[in-house]
N, C-alpha and C. Protein backbone atom coordinates (compact mmCIF):
# COMPACT_ATOMS: atom_id res chain seq x y z
N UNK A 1 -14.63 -11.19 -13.42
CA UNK A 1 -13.58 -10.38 -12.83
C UNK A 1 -13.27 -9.20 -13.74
N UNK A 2 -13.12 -7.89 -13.07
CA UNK A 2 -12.76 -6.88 -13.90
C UNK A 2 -11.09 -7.21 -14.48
N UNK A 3 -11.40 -6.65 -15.76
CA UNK A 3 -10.17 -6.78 -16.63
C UNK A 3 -9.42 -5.38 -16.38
N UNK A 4 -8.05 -5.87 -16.13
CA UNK A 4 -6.83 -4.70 -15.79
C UNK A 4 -6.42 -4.28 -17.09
N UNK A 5 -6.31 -3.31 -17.48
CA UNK A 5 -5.45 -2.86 -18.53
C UNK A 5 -3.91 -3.29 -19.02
N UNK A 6 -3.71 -3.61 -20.31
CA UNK A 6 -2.76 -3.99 -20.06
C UNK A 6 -1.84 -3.18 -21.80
N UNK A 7 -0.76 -3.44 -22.02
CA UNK A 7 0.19 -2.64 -22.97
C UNK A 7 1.28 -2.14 -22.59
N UNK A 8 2.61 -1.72 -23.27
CA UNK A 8 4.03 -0.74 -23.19
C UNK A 8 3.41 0.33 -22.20
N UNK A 9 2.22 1.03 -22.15
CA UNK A 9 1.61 2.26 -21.44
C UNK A 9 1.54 1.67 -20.07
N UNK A 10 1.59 0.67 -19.63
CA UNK A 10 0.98 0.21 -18.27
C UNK A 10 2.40 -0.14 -17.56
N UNK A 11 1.92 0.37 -16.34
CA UNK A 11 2.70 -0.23 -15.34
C UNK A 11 1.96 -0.94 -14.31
N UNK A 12 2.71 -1.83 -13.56
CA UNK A 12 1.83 -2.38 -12.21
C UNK A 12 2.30 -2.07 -10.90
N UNK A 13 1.48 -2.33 -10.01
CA UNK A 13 2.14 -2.16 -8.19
C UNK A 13 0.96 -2.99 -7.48
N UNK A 14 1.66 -3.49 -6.23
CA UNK A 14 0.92 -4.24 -5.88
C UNK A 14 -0.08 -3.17 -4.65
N UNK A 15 -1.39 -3.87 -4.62
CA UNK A 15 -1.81 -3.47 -3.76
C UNK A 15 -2.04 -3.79 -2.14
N UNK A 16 -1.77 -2.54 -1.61
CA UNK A 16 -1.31 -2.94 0.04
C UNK A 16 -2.51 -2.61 0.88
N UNK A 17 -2.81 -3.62 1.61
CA UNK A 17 -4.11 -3.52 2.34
C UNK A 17 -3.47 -2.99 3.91
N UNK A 18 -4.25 -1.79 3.52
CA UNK A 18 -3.80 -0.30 5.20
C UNK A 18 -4.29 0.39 4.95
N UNK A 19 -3.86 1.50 5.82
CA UNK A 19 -4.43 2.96 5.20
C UNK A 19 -3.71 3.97 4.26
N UNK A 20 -4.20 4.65 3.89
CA UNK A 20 -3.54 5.55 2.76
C UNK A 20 -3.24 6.55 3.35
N UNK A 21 -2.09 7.11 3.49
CA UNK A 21 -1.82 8.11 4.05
C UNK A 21 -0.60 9.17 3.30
N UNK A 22 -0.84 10.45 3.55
CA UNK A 22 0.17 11.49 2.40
C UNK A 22 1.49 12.01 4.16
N UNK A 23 2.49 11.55 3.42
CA UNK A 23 4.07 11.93 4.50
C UNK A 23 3.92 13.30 4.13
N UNK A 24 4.12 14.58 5.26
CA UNK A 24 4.78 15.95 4.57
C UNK A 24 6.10 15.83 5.76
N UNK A 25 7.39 16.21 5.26
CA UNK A 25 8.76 16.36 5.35
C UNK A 25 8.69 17.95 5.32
N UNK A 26 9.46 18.29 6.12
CA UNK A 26 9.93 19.85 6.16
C UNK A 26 10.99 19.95 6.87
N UNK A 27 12.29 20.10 6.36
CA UNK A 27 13.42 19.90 7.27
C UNK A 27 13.32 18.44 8.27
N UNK A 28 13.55 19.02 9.96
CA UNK A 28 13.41 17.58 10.38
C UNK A 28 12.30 17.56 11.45
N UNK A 29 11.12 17.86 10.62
CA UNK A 29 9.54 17.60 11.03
C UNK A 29 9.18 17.20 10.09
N UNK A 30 8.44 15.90 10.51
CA UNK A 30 7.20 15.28 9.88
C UNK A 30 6.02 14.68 10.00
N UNK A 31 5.12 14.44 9.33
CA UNK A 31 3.74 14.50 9.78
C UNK A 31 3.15 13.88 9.16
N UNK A 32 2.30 12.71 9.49
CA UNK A 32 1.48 12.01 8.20
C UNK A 32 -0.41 12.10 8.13
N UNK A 33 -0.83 12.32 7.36
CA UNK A 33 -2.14 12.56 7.50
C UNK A 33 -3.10 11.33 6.55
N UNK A 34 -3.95 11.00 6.89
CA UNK A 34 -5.42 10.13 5.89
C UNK A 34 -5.56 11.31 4.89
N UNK A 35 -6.33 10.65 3.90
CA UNK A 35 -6.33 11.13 2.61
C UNK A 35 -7.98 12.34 2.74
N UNK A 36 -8.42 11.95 4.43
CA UNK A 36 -9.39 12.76 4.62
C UNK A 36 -9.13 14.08 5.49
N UNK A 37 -7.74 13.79 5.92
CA UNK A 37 -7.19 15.17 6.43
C UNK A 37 -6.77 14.74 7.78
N UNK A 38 -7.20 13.51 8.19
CA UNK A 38 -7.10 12.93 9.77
C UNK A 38 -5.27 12.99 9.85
N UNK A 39 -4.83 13.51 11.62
CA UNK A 39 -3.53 13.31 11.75
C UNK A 39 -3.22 12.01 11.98
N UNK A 40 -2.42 11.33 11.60
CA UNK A 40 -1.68 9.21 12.18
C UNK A 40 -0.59 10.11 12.48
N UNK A 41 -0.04 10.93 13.20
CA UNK A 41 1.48 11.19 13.41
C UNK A 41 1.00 10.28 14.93
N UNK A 42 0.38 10.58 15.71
CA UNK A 42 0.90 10.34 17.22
C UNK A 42 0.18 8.95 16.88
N UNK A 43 -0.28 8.21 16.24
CA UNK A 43 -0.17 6.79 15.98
C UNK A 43 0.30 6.19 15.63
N UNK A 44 1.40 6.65 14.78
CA UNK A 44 2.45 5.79 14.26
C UNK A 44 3.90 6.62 14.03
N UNK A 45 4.36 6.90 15.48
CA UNK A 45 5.30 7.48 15.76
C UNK A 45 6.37 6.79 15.16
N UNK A 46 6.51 5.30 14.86
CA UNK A 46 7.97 5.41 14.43
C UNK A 46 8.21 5.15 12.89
N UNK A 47 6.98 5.66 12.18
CA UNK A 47 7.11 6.02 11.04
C UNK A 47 7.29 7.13 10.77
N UNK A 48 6.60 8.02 11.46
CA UNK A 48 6.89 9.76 11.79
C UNK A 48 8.72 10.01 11.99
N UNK A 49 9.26 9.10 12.96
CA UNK A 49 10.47 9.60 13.41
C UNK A 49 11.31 8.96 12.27
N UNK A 50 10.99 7.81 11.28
CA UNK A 50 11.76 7.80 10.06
C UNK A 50 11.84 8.83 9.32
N UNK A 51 10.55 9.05 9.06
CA UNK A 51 10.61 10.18 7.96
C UNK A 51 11.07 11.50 8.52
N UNK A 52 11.13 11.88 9.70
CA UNK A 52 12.40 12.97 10.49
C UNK A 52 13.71 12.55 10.18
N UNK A 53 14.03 11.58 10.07
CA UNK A 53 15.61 11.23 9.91
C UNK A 53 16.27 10.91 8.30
N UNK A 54 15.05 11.06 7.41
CA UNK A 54 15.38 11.17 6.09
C UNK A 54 16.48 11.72 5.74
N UNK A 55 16.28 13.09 5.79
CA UNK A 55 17.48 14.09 5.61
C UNK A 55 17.19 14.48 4.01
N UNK A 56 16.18 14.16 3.21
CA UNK A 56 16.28 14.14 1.96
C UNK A 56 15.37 15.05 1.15
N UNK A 57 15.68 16.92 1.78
CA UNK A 57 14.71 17.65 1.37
C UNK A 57 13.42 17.46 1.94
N UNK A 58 12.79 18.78 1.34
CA UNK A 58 11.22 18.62 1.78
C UNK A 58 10.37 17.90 0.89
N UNK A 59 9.60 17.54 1.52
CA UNK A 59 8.69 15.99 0.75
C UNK A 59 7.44 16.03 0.92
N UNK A 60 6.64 15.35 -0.29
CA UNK A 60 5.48 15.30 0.31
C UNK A 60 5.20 13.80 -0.70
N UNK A 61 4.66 12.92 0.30
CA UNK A 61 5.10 11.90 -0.48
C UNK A 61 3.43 11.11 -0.31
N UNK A 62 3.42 10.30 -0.78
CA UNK A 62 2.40 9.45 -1.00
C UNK A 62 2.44 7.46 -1.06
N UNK A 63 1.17 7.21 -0.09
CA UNK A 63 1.74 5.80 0.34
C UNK A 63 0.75 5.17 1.41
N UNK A 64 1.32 4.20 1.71
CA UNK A 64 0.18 3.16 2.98
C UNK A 64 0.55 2.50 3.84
N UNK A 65 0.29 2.70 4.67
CA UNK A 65 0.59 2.54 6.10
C UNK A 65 -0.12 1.08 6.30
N UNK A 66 0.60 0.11 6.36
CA UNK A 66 0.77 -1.36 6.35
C UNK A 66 1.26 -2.27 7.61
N UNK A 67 0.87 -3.05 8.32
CA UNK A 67 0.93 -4.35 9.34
C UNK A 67 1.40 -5.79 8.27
N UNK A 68 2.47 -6.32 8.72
CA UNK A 68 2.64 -7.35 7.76
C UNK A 68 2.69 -8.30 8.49
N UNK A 69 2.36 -10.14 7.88
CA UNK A 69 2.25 -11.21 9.00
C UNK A 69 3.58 -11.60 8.96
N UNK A 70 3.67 -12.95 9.39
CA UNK A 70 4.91 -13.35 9.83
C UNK A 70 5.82 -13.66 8.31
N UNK A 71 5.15 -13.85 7.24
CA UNK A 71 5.28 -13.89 5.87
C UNK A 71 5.64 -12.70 5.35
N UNK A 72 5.49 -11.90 5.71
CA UNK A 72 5.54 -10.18 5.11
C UNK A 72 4.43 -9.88 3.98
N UNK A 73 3.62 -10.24 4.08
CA UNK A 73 2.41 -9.81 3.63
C UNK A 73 1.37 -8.63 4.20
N UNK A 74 0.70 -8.05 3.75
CA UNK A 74 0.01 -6.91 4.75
C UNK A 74 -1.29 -7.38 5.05
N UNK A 75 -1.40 -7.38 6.12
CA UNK A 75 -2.23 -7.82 7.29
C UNK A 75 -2.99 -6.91 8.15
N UNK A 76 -4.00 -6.32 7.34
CA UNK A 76 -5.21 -5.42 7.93
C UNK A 76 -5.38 -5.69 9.28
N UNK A 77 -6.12 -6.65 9.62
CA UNK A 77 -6.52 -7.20 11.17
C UNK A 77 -5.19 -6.51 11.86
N UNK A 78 -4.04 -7.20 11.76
CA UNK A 78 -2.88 -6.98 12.68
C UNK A 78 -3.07 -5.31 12.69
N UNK A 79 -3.10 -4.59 11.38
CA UNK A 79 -3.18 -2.98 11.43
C UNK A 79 -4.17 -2.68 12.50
N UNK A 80 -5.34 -3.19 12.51
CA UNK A 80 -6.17 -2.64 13.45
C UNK A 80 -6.04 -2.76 14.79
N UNK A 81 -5.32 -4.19 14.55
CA UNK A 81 -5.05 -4.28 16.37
C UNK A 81 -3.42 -4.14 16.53
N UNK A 82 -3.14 -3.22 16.41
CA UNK A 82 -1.48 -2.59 15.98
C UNK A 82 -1.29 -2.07 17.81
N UNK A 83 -2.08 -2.11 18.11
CA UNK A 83 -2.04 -1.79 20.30
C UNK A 83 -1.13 -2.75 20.90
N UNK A 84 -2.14 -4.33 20.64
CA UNK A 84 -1.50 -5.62 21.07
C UNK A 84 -0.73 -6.46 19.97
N UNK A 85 -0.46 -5.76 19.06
CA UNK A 85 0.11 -6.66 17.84
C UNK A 85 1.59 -6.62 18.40
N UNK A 86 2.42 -7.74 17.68
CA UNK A 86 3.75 -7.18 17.80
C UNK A 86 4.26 -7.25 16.54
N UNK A 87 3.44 -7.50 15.28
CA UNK A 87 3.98 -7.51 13.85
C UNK A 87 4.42 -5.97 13.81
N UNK A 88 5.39 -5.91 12.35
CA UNK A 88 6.22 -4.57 12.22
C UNK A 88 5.07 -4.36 11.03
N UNK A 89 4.86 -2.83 11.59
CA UNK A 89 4.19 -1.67 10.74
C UNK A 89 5.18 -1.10 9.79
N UNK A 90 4.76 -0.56 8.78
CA UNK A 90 5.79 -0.15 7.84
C UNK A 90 4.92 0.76 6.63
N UNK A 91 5.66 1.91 6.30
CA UNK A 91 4.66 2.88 5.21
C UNK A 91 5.49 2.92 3.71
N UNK A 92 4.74 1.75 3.07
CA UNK A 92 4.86 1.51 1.54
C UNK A 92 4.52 2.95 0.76
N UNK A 93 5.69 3.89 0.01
CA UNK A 93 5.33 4.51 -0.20
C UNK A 93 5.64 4.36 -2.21
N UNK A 94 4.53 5.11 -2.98
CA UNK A 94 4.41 4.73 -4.04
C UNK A 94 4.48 6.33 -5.03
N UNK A 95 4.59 7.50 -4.11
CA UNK A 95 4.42 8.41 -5.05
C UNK A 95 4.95 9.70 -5.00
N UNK A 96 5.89 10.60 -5.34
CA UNK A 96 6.49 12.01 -4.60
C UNK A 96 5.26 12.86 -5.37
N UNK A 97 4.70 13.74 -4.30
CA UNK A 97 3.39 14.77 -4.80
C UNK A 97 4.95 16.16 -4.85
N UNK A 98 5.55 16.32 -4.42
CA UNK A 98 6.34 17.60 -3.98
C UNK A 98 7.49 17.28 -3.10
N UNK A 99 8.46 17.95 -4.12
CA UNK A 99 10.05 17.24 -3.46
C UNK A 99 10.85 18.90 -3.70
N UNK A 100 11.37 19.20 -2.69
CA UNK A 100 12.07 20.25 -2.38
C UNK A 100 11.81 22.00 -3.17
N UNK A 101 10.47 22.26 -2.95
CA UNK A 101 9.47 23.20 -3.44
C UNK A 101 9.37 22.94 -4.28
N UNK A 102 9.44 21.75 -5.32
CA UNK A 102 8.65 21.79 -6.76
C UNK A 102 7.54 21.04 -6.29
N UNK A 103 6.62 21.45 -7.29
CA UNK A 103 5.04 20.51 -7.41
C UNK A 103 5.26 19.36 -8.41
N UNK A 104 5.62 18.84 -8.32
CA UNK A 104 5.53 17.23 -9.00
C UNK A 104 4.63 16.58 -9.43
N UNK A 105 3.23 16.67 -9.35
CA UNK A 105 2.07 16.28 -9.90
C UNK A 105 1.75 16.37 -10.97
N UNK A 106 2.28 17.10 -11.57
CA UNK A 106 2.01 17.70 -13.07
C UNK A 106 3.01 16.82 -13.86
N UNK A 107 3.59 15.82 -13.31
CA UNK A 107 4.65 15.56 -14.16
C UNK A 107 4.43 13.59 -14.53
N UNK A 108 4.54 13.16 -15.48
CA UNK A 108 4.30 12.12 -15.65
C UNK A 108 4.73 11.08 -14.55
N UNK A 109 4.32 9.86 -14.36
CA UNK A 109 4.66 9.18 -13.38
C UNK A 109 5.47 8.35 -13.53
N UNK A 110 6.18 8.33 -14.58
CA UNK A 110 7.53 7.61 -14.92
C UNK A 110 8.61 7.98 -14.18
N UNK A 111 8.16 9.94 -14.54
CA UNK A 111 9.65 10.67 -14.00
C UNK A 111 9.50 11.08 -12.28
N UNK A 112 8.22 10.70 -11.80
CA UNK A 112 7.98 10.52 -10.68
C UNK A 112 8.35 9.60 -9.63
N UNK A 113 8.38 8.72 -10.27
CA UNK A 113 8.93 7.17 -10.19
C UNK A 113 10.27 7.69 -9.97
N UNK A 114 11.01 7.57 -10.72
CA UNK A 114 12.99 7.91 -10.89
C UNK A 114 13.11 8.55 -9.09
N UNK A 115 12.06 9.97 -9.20
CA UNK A 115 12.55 10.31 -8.18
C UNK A 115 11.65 9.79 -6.95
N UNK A 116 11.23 9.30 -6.81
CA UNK A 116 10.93 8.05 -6.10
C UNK A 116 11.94 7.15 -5.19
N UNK A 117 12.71 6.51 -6.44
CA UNK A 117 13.31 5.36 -5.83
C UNK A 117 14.56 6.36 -5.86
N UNK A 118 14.88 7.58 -6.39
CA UNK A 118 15.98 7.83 -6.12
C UNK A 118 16.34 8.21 -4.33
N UNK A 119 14.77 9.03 -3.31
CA UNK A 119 14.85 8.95 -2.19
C UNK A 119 14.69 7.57 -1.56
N UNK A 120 14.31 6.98 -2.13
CA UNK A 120 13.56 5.76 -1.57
C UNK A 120 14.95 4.85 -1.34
N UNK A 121 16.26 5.12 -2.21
CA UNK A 121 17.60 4.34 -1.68
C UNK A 121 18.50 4.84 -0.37
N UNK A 122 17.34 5.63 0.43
CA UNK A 122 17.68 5.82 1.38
C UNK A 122 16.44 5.94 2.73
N UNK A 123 15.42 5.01 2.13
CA UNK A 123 14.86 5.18 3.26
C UNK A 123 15.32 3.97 4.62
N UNK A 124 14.84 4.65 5.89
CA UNK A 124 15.38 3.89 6.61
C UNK A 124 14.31 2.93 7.44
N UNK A 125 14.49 1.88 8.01
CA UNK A 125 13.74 0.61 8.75
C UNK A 125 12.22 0.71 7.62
N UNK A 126 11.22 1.66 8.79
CA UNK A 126 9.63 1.33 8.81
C UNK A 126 9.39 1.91 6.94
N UNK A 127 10.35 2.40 5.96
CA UNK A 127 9.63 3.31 5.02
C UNK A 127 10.32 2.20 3.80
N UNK A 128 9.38 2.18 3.11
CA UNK A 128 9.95 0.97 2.15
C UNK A 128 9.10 1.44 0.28
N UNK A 129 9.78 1.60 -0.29
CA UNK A 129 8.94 1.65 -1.94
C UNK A 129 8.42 1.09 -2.40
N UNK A 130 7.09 1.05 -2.67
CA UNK A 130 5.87 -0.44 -2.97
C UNK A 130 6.83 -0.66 -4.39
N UNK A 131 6.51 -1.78 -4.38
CA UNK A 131 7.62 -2.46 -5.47
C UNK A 131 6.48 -2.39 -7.29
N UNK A 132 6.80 -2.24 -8.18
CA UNK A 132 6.52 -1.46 -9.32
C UNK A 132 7.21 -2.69 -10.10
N UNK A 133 6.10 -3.28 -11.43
CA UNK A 133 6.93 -3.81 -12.56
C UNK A 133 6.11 -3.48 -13.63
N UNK A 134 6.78 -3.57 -14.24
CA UNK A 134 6.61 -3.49 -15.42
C UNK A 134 6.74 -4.66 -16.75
N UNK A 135 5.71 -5.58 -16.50
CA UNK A 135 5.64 -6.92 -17.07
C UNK A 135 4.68 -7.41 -17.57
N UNK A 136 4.30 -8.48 -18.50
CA UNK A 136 2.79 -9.25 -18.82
C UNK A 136 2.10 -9.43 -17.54
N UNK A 137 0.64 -8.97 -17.91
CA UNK A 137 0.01 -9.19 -16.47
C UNK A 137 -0.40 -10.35 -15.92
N UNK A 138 -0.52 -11.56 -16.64
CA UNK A 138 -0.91 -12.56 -16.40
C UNK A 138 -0.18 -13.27 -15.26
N UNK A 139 1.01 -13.69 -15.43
CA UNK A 139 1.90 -13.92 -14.85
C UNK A 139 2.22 -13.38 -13.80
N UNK A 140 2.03 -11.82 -13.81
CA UNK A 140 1.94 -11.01 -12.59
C UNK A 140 0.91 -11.70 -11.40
N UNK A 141 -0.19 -11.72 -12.20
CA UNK A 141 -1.72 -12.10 -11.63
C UNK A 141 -1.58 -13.36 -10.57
N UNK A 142 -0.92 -14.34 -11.55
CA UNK A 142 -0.86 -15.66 -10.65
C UNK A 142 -0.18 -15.55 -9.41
N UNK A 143 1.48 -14.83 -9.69
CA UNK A 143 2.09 -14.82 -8.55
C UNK A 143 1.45 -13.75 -7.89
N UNK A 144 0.76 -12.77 -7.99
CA UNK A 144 0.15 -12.50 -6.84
C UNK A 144 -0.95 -13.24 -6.12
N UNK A 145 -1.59 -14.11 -6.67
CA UNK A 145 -2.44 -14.87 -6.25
C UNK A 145 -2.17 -15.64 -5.40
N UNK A 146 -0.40 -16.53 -5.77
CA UNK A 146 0.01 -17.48 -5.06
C UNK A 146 0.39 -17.31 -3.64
N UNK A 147 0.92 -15.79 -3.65
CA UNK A 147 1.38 -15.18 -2.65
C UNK A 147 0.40 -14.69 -1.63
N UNK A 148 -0.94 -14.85 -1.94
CA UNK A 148 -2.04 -14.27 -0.88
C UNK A 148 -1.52 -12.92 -1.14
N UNK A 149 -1.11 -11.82 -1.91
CA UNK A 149 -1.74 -10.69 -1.69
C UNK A 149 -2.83 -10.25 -2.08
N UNK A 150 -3.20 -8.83 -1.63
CA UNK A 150 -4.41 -8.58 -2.16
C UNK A 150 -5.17 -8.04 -3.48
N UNK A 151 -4.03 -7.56 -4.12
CA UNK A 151 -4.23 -6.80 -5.21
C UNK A 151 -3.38 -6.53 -6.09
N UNK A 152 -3.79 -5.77 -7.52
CA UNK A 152 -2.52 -5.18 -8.83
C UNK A 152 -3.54 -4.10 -8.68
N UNK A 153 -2.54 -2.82 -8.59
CA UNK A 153 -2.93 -1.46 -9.42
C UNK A 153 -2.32 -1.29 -10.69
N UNK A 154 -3.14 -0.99 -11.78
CA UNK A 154 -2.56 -0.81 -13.49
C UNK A 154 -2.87 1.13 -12.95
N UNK A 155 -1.37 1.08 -13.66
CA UNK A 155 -1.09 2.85 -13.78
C UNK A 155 -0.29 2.49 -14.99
N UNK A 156 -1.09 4.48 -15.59
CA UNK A 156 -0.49 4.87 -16.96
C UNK A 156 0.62 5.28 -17.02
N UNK A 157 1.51 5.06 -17.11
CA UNK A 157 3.58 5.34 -16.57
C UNK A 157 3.34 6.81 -17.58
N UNK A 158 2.70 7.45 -18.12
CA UNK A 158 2.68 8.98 -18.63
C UNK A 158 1.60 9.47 -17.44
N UNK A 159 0.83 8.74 -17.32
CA UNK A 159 0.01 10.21 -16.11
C UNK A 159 0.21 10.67 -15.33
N UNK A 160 -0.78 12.03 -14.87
CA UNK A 160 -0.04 13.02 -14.11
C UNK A 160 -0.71 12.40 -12.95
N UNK A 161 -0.41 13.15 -11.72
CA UNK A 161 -1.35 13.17 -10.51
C UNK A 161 -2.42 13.77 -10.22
N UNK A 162 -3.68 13.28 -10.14
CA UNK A 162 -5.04 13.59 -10.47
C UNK A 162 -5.35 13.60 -8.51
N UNK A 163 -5.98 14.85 -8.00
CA UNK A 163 -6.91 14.72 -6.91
C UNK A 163 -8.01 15.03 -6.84
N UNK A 164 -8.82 14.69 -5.76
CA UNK A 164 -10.31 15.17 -5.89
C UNK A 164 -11.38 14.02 -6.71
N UNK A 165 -10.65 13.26 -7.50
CA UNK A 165 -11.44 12.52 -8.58
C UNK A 165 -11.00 11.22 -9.01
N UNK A 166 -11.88 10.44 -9.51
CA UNK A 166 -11.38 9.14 -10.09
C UNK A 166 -11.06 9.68 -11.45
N UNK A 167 -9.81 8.58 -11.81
CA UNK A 167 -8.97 8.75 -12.82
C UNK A 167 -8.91 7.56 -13.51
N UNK A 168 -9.44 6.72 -14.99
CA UNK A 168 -8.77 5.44 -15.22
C UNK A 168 -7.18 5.54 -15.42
N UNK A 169 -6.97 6.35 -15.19
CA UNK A 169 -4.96 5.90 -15.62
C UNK A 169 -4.76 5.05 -14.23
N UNK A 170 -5.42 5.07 -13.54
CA UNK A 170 -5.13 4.17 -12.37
C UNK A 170 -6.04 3.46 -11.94
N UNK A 171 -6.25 2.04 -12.20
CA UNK A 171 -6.84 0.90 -11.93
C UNK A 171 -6.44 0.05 -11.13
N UNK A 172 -7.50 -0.39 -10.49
CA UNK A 172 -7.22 -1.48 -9.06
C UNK A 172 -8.10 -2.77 -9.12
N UNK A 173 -7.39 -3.93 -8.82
CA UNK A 173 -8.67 -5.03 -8.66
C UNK A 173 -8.39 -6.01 -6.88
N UNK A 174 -9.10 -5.79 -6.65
CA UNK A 174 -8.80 -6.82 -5.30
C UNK A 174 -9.07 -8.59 -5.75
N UNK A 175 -7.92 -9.29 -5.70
CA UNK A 175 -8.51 -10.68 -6.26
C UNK A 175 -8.75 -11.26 -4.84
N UNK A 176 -8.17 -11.01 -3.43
CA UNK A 176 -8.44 -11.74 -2.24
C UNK A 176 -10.04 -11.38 -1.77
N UNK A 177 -11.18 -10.57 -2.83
CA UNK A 177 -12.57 -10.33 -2.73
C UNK A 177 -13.15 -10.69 -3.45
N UNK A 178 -12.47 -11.53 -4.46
CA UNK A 178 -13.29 -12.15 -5.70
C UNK A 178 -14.71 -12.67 -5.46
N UNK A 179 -14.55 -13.72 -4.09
CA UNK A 179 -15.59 -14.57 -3.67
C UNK A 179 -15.44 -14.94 -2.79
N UNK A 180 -14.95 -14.34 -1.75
CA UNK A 180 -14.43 -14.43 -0.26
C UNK A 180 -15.64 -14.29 0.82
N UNK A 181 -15.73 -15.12 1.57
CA UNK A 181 -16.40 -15.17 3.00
C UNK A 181 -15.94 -15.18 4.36
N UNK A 182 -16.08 -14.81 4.90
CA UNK A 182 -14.99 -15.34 6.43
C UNK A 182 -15.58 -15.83 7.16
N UNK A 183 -15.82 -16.82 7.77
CA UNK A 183 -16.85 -17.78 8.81
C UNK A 183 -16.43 -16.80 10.11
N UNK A 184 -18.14 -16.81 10.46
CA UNK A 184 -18.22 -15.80 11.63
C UNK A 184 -18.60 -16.95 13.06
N UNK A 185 -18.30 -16.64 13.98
CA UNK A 185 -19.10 -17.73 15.32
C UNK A 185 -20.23 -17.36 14.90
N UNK A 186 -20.86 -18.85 14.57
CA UNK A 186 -22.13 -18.97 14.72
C UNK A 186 -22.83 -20.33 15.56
N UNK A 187 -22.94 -20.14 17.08
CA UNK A 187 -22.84 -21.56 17.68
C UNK A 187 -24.06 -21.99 17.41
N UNK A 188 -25.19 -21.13 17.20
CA UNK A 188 -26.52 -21.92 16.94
C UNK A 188 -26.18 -23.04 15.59
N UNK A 189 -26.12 -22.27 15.24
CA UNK A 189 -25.57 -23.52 13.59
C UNK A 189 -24.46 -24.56 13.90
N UNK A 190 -23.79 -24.73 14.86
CA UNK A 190 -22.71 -25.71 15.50
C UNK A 190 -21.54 -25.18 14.10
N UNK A 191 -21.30 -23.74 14.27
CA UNK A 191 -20.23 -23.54 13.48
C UNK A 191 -19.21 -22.10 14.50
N UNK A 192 -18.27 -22.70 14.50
CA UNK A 192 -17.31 -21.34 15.20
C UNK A 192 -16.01 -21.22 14.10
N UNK A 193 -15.85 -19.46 14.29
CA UNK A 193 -14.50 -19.41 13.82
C UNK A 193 -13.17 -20.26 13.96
N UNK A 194 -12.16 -20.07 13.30
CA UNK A 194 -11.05 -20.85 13.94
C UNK A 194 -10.15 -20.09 13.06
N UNK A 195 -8.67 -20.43 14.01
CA UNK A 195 -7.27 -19.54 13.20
C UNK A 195 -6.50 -20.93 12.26
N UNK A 196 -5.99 -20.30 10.98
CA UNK A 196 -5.27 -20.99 10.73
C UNK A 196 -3.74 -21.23 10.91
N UNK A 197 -3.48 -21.93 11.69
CA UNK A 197 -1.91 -21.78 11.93
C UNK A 197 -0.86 -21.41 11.11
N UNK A 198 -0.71 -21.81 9.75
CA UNK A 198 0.03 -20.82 8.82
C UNK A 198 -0.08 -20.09 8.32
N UNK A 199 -1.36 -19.13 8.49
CA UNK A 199 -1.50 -17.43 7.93
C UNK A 199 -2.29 -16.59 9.40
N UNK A 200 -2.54 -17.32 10.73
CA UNK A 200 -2.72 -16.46 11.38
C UNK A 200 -4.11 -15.89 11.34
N UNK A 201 -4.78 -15.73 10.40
CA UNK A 201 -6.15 -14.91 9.97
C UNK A 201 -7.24 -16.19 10.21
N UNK A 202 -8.38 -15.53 10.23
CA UNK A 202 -9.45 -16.27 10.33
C UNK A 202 -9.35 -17.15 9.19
N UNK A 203 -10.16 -18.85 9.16
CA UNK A 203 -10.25 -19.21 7.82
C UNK A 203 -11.06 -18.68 7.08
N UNK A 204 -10.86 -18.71 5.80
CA UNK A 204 -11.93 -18.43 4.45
C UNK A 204 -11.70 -19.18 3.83
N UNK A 205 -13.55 -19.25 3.30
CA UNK A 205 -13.98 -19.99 2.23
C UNK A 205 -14.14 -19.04 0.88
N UNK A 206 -13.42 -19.92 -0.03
CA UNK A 206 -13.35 -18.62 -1.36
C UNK A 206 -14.02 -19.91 -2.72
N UNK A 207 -14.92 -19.34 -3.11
CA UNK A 207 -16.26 -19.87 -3.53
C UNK A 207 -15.78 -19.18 -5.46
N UNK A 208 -15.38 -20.08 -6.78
CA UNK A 208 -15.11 -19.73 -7.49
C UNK A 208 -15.95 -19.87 -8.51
């Protein structure tokens, strides 16, 4: 397993399995786009109409657009089938790129952070602040493990905002891919999928 960084320099966040998507705020229009330029506004209108009702300057914020199960965990599948789903969608957001004409990128991600959660004590329903600690990772590790999520991102609480490129000040490990399989129907083999009643998802076999 890749080793996360760890020290006083590190911070953690968990990782949210969705899509990545950048909020722009301008008065009371807003608009969310993929990190490839694609529009999600008319797909996820009532994340769009949160971030209209902000009220909190112009923004340009950074974050992921998330399906959670009945646990509140994020739940890809449910994201994809977000048509017939009736789980609540919600956009974990983790980063201000540009808050009321300043460029913010340039600025360490500590003080990015501050102003972060300082909008973020007002976001409303679908917009929520991926939650951030700052602790031994080990311990981190397990309870994320225990919890079925999917991941820790290690960020350098001094770095700036880097685009265009990979950066190590920001590290990711998926532990729900460590050694994961998902049984597919296979009736020739006398094997079929099946749901598990307390997580909803296909079963997996996780092979250590």
């Amino acid at each position: 397993m890749a080793k996360l960084p760890e020290g006083r320099d590190w911070v953690y966040e968990i990782k949210q399995d969705g899509y990545r998507a950048i909020a722009l705020i301008e008065a009371s229009s807003a608009m969310l786009y993929s990190m490839s330029g694609q529009d999600y506004s008319s797909q996820f209108r009532q994340i769009v109409f949160a971030l209209q009702t902000l009220r909190r300057g112009n923004l340009v914020l950074d974050g992921e657009i998330v399906a959670l199960d009945q646990n509140g965990r994020a739940n890809f599948q449910e994201l994809q089938n977000r048509r017939t789903s009736r789980q609540p969608i919600v956009y974990y957001v983790f980063d201000v790129l540009h808050q009321k004409g300043r460029d913010t990128m340039g600025l360490p991600l500590e003080e990015r952070r501050k102003m972060l959660d300082a909008v973020g004590a007002h976001f409303p329903g679908p917009l929520r602040v991926n939650p951030q600690f700052r602790t031994k990772l080990g311990p981190l590790i397990q309870e994320v493990k225990s919890l079925g999520l999917e991941g820790v991102v290690a960020k350098r609480s001094n770095s700036i905002y880097i685009t265009g490129k990979e950066s190590d000040a920001w590290q990711k490990h998926r532990f729900n891919l460590e050694a994961e399989f998902v049984i597919g129907a296979m009736s020739r083999m006398g094997i079929t999928s099946r749901r598990s009643s307390s997580e909803s998802t296909e079963e997996k076999i996780c092979i250590t």
